[in-house]
C-alpha atoms as a PDB file:
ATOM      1  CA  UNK A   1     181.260  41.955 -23.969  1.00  0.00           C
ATOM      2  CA  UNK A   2     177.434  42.228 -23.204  1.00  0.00           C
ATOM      3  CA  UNK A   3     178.807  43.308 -19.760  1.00  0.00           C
ATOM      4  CA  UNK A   4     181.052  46.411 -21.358  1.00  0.00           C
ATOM      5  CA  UNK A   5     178.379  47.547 -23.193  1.00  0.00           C
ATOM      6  CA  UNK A   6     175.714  47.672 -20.396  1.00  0.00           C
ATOM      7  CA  UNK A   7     178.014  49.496 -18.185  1.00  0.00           C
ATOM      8  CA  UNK A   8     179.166  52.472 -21.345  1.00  0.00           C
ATOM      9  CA  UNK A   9     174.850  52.924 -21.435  1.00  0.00           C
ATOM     10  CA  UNK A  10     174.777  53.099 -17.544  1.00  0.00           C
ATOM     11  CA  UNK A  11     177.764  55.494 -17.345  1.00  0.00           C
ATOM     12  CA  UNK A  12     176.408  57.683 -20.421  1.00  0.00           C
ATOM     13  CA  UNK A  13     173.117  57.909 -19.219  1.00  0.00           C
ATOM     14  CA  UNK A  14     174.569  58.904 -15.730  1.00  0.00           C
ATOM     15  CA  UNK A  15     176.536  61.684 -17.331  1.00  0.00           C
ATOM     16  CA  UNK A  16     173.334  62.371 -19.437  1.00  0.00           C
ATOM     17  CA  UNK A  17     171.167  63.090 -16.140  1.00  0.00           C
ATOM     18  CA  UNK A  18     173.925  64.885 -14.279  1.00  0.00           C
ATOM     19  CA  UNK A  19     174.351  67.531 -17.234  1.00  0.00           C
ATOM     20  CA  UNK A  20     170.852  68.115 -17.600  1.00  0.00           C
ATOM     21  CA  UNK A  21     170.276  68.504 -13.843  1.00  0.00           C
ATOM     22  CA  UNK A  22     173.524  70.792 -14.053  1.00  0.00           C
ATOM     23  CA  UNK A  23     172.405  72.912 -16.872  1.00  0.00           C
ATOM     24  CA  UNK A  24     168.891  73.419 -15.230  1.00  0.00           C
ATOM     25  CA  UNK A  25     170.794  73.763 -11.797  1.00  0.00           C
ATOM     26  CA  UNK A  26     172.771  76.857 -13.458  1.00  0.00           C
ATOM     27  CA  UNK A  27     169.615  78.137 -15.901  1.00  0.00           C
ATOM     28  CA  UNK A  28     168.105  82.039 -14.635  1.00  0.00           C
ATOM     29  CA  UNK A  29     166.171  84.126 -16.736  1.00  0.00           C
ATOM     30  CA  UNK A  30     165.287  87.698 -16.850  1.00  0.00           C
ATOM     31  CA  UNK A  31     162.611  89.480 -18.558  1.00  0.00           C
ATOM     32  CA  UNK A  32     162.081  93.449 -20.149  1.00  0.00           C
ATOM     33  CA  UNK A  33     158.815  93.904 -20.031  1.00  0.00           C
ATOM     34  CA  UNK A  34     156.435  96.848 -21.473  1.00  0.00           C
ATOM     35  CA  UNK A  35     158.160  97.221 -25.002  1.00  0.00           C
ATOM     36  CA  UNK A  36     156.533  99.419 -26.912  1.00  0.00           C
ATOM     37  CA  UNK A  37     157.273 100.618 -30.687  1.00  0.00           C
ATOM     38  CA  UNK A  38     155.279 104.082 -31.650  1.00  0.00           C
ATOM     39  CA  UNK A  39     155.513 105.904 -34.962  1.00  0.00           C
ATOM     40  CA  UNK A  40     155.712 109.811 -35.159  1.00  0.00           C
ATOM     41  CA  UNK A  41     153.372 111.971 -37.711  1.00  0.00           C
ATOM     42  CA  UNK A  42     154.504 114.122 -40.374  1.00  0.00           C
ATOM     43  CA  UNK A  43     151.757 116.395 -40.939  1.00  0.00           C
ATOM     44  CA  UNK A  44     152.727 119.553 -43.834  1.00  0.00           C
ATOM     45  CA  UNK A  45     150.351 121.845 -44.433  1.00  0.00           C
ATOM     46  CA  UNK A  46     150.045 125.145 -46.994  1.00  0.00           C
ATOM     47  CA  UNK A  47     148.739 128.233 -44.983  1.00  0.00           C
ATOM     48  CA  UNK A  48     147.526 126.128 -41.982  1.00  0.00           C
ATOM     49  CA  UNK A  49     145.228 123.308 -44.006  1.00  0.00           C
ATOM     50  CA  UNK A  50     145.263 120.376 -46.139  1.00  0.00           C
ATOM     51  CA  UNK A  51     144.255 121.607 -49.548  1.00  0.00           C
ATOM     52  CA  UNK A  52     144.252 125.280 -50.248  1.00  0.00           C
ATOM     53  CA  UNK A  53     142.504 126.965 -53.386  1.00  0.00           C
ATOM     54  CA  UNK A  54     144.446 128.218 -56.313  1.00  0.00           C
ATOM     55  CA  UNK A  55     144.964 131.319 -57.897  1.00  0.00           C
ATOM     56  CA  UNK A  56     143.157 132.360 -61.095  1.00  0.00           C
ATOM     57  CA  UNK A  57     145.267 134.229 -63.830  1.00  0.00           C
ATOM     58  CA  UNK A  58     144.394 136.190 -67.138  1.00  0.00           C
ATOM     59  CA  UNK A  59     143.343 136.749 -69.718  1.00  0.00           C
ATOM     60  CA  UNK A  60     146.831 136.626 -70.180  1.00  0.00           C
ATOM     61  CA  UNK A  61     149.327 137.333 -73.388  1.00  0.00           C
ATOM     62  CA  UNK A  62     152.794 135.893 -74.061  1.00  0.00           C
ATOM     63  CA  UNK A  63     155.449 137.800 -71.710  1.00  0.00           C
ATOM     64  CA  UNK A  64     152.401 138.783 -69.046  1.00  0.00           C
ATOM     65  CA  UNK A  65     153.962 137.187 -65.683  1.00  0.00           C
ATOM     66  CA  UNK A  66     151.854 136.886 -62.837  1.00  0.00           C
ATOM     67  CA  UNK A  67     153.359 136.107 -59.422  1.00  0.00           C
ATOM     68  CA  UNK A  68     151.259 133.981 -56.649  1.00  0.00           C
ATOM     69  CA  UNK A  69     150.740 135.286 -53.132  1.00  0.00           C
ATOM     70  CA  UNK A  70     153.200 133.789 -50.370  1.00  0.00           C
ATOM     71  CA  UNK A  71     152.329 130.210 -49.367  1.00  0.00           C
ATOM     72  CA  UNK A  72     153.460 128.767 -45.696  1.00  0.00           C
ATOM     73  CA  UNK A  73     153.957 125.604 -45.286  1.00  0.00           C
ATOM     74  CA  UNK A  74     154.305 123.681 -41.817  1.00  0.00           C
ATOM     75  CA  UNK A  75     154.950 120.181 -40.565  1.00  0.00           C
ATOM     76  CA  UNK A  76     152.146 120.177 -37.902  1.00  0.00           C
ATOM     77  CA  UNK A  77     153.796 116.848 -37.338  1.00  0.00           C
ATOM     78  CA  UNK A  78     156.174 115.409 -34.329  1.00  0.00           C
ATOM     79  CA  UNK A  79     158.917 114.314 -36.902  1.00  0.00           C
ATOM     80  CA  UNK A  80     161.181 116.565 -38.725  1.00  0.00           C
ATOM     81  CA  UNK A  81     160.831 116.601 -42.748  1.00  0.00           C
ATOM     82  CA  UNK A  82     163.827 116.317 -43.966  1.00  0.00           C
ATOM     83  CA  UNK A  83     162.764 116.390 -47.678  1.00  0.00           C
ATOM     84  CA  UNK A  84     159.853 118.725 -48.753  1.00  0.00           C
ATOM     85  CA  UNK A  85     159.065 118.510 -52.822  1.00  0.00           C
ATOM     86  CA  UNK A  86     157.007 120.179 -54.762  1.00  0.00           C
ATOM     87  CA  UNK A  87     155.349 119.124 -58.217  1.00  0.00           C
ATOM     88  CA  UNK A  88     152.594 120.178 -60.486  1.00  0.00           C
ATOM     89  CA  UNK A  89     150.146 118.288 -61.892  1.00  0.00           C
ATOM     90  CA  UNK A  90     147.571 118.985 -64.878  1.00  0.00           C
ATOM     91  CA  UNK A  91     144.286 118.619 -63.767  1.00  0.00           C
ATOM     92  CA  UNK A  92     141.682 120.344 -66.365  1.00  0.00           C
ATOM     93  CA  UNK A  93     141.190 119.238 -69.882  1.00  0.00           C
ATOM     94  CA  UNK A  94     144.775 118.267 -71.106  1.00  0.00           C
ATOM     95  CA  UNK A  95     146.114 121.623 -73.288  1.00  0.00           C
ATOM     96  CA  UNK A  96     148.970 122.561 -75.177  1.00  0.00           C
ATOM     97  CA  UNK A  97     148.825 125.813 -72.598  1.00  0.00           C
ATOM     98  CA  UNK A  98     149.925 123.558 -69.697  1.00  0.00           C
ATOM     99  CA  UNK A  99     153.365 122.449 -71.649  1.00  0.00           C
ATOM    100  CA  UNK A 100     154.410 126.287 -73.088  1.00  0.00           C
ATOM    101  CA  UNK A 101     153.591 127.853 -69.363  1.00  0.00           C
ATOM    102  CA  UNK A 102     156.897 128.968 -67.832  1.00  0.00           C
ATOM    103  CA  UNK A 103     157.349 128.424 -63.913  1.00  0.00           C
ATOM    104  CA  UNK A 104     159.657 130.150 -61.763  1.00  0.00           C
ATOM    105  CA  UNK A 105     159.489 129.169 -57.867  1.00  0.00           C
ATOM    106  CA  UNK A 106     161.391 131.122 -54.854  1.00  0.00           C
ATOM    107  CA  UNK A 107     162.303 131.077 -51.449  1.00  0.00           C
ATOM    108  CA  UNK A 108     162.717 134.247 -49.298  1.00  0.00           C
ATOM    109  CA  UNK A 109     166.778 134.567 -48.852  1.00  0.00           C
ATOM    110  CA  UNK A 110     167.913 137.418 -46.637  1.00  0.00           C
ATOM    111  CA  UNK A 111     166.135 140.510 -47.890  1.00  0.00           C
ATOM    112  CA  UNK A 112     165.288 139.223 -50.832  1.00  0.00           C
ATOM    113  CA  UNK A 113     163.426 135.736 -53.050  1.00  0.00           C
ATOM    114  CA  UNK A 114     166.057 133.094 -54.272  1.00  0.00           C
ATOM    115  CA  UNK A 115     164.799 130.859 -57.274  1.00  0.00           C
ATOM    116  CA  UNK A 116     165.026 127.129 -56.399  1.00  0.00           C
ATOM    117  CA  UNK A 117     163.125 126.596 -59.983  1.00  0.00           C
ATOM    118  CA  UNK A 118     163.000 127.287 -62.876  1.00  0.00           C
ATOM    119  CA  UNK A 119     161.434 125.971 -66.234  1.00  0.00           C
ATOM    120  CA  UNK A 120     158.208 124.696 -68.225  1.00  0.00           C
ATOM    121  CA  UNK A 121     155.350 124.224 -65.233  1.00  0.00           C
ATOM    122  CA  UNK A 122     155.206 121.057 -66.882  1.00  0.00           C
ATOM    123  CA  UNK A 123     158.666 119.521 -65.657  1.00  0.00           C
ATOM    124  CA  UNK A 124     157.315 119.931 -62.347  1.00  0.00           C
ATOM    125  CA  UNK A 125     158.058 117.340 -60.604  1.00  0.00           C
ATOM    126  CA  UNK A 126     159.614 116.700 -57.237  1.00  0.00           C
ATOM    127  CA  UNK A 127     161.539 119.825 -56.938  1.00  0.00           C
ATOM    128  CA  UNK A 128     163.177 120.136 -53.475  1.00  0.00           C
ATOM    129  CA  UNK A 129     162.078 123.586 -51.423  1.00  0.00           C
ATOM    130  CA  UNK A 130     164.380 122.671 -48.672  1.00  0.00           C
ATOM    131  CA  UNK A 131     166.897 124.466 -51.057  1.00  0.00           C
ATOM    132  CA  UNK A 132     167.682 126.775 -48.365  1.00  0.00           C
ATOM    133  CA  UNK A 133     165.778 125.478 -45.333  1.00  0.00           C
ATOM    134  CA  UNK A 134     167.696 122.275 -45.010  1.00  0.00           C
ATOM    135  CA  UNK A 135     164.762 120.769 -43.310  1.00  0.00           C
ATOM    136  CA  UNK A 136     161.180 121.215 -41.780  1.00  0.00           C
ATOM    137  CA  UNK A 137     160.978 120.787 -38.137  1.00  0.00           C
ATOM    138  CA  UNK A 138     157.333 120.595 -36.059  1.00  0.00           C
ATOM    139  CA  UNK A 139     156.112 123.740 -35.711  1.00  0.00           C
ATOM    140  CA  UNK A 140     158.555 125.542 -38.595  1.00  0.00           C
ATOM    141  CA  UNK A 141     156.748 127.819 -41.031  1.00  0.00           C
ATOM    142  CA  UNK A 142     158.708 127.960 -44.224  1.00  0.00           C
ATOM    143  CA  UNK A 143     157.365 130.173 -47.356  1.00  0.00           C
ATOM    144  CA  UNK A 144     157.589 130.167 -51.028  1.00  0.00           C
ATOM    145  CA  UNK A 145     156.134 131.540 -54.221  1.00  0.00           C
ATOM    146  CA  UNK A 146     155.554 131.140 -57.631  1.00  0.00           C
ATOM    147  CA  UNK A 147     155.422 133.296 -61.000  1.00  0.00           C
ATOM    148  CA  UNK A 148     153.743 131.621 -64.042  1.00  0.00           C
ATOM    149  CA  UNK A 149     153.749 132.879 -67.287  1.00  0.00           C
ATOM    150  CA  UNK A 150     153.242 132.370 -71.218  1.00  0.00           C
ATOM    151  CA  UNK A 151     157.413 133.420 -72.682  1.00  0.00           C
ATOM    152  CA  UNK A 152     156.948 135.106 -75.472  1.00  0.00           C
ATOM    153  CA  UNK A 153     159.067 133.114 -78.605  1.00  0.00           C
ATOM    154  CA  UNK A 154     159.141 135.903 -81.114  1.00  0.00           C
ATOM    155  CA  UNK A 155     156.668 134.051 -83.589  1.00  0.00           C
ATOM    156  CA  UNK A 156     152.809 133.285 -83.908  1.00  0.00           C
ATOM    157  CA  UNK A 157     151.335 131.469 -80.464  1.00  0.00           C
ATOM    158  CA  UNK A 158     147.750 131.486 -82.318  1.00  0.00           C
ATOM    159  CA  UNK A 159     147.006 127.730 -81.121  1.00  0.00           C
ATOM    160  CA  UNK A 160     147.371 128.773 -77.244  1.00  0.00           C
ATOM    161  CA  UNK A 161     145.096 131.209 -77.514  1.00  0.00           C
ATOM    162  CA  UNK A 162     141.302 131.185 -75.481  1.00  0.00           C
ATOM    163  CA  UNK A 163     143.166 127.716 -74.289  1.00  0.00           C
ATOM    164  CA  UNK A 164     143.033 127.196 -70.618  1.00  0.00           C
ATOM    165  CA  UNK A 165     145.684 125.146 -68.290  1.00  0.00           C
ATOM    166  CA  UNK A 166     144.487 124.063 -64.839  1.00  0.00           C
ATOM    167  CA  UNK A 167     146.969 122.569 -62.539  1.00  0.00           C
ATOM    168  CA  UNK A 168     147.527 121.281 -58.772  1.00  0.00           C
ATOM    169  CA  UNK A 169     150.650 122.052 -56.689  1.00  0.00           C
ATOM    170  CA  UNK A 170     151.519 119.258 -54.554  1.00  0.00           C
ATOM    171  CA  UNK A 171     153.877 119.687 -51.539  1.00  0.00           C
ATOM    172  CA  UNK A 172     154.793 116.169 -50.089  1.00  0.00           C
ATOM    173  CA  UNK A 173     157.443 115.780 -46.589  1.00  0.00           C
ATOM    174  CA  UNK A 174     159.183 112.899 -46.276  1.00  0.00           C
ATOM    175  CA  UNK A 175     161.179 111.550 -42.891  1.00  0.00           C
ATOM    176  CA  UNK A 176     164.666 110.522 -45.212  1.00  0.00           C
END
């Protein structure tokens, strides 16, 4: 019996050695070499830089509207935008002004301004331009507006008035 089992361990390890010889007799290996992983910019800009300076309005009364110059903005970037938001933020002493101001935003369409927005400047937030523009590819100028102003309700606004609002307009791009 001692016999039978001392010749299964000789025959296994036999077979052991000639597989492992076999498998490294059939092993290759080939390499690709110089992977490389680079991320593209997105890069929007208003009128050409970073942060632009605001316009000033009034002294304004309920019903005056006052409509901003044109903006451009363009993705300076190597990656197409293919969401471009917009949203306003209070940025002065907190007023009762900044929630009553009305907010109207366009686009130019054909020979004329389409609104994409509009409501209390206040609501702001995240409102896609690409309404019509679909996206912002580097080196595309796209343009939009604004108009701002105090509605008039028909009854006494005494609390808004001498108030001021101060706000920023942001304009963010995003790749999805």
């Amino acid at each position: 019996m001692y016999k039978i089992i001392k010749s299964v361990f000789a025959i296994v390890a036999v077979v052991a050695l000639s597989v492992g010889a076999t498998g490294a007799y059939f092993s290759d290996t080939a390499t690709i070499t110089d992977n490389t992983f680079t991320t593209g910019t997105l890069d929007i800009r208003i009128n050409g830089v970073d942060t632009i300076a605001g316009q000033t309005y009034g002294p304004a009364a309920p019903g005056q509207v006052y409509t901003s110059d044109v903006y451009r903005v363009r993705n300076f970037g190597n990656l197409t935008a293919k969401t471009v938001l917009l949203s306003a933020t209070e940025t002065g002493e907190p007023s009762t002004l900044y929630g009553a101001l009305s907010l109207k935003i366009e686009v130019p369409w054909g020979m004329g301004w389409l609104p994409i927005y509009e409501g209390n400047l206040s609501d702001l937030n995240g409102e896609s331009l690409l309404a019509s523009w679909e996206q912002l590819a580097p080196g595309v100028v796209k343009m939009f507006r604004y108009s701002v102003w105090l509605p008039e309700t028909g009854e006494s606004q005494n609390e808004l008035m001498g108030q001021t609002a101060t706000w920023n307009f942001s304009v963010e791009g995003r790749t999805n």
